[in-house]
PDB file of N, CA and C in Angstrom:
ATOM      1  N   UNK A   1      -5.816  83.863  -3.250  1.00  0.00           N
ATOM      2  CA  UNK A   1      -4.440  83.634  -2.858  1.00  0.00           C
ATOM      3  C   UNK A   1      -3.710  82.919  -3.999  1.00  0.00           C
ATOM      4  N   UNK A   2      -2.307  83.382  -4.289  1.00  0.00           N
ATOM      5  CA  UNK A   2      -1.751  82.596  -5.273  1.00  0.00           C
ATOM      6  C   UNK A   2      -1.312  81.876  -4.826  1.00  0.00           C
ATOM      7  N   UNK A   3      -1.035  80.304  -6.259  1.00  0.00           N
ATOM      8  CA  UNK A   3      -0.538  79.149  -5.616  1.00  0.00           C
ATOM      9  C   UNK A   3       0.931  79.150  -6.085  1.00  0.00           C
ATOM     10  N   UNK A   4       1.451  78.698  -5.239  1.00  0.00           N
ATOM     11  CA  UNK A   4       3.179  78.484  -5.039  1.00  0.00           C
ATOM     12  C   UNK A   4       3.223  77.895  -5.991  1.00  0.00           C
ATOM     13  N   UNK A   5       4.526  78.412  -6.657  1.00  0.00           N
ATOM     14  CA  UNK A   5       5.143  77.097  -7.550  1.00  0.00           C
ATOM     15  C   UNK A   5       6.212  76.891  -7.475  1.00  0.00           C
ATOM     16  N   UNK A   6       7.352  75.843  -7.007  1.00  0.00           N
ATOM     17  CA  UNK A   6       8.661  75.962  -6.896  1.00  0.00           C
ATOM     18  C   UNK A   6       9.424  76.265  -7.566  1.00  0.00           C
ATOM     19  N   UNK A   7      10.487  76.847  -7.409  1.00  0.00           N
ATOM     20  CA  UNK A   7      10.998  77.598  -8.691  1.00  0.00           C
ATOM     21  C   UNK A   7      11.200  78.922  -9.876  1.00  0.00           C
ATOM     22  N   UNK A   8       9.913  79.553  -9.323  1.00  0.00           N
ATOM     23  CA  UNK A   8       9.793  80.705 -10.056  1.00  0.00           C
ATOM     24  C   UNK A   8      10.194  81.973  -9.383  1.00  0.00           C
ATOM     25  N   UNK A   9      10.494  81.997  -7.914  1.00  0.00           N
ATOM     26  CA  UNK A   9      10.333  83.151  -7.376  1.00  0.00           C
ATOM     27  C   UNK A   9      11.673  83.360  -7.787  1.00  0.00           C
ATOM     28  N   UNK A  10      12.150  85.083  -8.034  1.00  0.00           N
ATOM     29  CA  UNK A  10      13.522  85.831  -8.411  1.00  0.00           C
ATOM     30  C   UNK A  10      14.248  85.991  -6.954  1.00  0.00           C
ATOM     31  N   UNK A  11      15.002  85.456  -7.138  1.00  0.00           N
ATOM     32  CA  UNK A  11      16.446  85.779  -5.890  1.00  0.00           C
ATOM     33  C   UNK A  11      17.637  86.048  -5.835  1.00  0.00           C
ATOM     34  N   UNK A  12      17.698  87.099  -7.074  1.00  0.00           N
ATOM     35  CA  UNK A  12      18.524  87.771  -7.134  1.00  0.00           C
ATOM     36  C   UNK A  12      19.190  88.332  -6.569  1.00  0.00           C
ATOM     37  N   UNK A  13      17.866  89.470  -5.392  1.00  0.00           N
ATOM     38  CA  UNK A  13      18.568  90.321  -4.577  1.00  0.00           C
ATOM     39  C   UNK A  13      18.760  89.575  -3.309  1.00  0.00           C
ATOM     40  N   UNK A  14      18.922  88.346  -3.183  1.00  0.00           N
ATOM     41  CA  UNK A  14      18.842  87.485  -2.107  1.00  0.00           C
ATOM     42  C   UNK A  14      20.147  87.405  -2.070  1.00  0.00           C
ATOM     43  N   UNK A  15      20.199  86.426  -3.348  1.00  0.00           N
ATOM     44  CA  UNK A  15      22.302  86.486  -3.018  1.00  0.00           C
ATOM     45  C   UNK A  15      22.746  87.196  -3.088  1.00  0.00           C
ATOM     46  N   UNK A  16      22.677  88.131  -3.939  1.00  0.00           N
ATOM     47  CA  UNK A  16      23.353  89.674  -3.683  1.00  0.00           C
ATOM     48  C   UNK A  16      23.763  90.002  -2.527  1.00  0.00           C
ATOM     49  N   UNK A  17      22.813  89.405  -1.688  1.00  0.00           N
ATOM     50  CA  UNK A  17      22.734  90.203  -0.253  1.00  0.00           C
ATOM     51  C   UNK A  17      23.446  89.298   0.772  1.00  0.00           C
ATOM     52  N   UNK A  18      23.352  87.793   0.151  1.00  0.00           N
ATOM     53  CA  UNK A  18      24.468  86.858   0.868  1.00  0.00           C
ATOM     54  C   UNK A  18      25.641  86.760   0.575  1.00  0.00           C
ATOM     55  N   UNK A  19      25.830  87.640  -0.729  1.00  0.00           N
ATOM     56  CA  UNK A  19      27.319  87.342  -0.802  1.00  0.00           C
ATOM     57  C   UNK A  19      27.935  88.523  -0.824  1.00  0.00           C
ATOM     58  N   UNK A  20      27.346  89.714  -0.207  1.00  0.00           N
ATOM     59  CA  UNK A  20      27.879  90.664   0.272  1.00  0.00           C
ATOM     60  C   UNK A  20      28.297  90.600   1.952  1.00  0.00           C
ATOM     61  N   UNK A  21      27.002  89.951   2.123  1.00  0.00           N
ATOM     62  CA  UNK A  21      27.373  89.315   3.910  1.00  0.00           C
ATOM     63  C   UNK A  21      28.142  88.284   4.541  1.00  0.00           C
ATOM     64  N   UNK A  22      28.641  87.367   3.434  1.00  0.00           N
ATOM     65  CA  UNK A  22      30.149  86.630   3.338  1.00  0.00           C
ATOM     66  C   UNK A  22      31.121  87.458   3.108  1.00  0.00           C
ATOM     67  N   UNK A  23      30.926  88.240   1.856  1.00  0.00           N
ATOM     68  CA  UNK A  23      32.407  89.046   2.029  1.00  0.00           C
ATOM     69  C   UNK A  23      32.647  89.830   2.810  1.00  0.00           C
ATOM     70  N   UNK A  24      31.672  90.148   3.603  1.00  0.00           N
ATOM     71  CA  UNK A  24      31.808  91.322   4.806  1.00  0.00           C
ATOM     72  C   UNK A  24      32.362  90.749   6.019  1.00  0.00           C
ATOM     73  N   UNK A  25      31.820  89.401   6.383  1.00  0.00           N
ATOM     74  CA  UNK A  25      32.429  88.194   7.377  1.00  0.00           C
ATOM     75  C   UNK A  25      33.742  87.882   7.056  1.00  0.00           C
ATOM     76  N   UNK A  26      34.233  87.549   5.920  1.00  0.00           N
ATOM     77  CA  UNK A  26      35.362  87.314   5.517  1.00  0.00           C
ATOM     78  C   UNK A  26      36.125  88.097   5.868  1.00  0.00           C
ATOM     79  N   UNK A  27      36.244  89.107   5.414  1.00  0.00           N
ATOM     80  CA  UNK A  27      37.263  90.567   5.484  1.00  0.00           C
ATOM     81  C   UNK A  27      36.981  90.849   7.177  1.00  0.00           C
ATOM     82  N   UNK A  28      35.993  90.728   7.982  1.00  0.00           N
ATOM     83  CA  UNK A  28      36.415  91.090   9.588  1.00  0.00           C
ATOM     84  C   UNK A  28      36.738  90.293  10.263  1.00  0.00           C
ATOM     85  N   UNK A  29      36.774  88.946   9.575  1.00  0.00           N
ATOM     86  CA  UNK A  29      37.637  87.943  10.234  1.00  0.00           C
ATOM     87  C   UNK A  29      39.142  88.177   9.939  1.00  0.00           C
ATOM     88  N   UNK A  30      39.254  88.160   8.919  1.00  0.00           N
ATOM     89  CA  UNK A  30      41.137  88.555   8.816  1.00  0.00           C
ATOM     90  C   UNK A  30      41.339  89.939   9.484  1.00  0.00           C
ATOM     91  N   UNK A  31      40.665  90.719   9.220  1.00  0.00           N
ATOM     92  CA  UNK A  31      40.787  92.117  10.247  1.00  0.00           C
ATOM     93  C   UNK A  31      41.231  91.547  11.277  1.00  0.00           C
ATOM     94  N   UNK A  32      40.378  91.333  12.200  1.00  0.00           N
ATOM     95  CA  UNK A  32      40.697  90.565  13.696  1.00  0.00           C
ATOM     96  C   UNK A  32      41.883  89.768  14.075  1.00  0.00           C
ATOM     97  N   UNK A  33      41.951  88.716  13.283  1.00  0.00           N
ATOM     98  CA  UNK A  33      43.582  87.909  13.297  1.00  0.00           C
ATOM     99  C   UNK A  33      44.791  88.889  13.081  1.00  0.00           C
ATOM    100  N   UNK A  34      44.553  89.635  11.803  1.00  0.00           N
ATOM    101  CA  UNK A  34      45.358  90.678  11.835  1.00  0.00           C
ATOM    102  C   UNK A  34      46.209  91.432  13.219  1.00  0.00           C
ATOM    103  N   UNK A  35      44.471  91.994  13.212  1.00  0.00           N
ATOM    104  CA  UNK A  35      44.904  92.856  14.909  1.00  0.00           C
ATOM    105  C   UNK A  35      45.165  91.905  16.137  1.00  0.00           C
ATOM    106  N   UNK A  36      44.871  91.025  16.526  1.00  0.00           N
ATOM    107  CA  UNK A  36      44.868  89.824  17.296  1.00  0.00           C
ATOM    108  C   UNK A  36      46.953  89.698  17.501  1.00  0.00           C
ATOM    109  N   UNK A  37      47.353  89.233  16.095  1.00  0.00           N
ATOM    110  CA  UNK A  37      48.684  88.958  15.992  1.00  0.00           C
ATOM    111  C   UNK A  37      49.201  90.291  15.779  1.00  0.00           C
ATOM    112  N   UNK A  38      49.305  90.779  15.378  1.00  0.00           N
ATOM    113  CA  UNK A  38      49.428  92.356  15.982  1.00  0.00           C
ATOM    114  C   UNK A  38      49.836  92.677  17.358  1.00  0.00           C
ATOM    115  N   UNK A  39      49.062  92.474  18.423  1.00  0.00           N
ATOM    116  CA  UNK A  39      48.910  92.652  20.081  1.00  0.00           C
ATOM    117  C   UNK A  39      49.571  91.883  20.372  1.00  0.00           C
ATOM    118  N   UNK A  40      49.504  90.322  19.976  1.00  0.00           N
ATOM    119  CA  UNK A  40      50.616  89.147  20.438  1.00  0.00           C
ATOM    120  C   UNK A  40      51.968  89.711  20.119  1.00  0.00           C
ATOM    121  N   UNK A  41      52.367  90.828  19.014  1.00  0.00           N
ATOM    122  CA  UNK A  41      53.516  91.063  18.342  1.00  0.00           C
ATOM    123  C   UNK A  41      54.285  91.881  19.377  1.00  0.00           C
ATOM    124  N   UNK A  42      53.185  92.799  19.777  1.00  0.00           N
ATOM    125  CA  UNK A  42      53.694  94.422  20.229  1.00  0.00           C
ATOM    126  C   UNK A  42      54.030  93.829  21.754  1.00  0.00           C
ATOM    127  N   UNK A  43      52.808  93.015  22.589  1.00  0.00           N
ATOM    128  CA  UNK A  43      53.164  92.394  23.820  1.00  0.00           C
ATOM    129  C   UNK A  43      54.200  91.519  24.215  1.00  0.00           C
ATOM    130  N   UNK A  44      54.880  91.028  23.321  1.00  0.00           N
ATOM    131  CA  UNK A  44      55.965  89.705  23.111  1.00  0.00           C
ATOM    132  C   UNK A  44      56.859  89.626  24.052  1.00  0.00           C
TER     133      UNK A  44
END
């Protein structure tokens, strides 16, 4: 078994992958408010 060492492992495709899944959160949150105030607009 290999021994751990802190620090060495590559996590590259880690954030890659978190900061595609923030910007994806990001952008369907304003989506939503968008459409949200939108419905408040059209219902008024």
């Amino acid at each position: 078994m290999a021994e751990y060492k802190p620090g060495e492992m590559d996590i590259r495709v880690q954030e890659r992958t978190f900061a595609g899944f923030t910007r994806f959160v990001s952008v369907a949150v304003i989506v939503i408010i968008a459409f949200l105030v939108f419905l408040a607009l059209a219902n008024g």
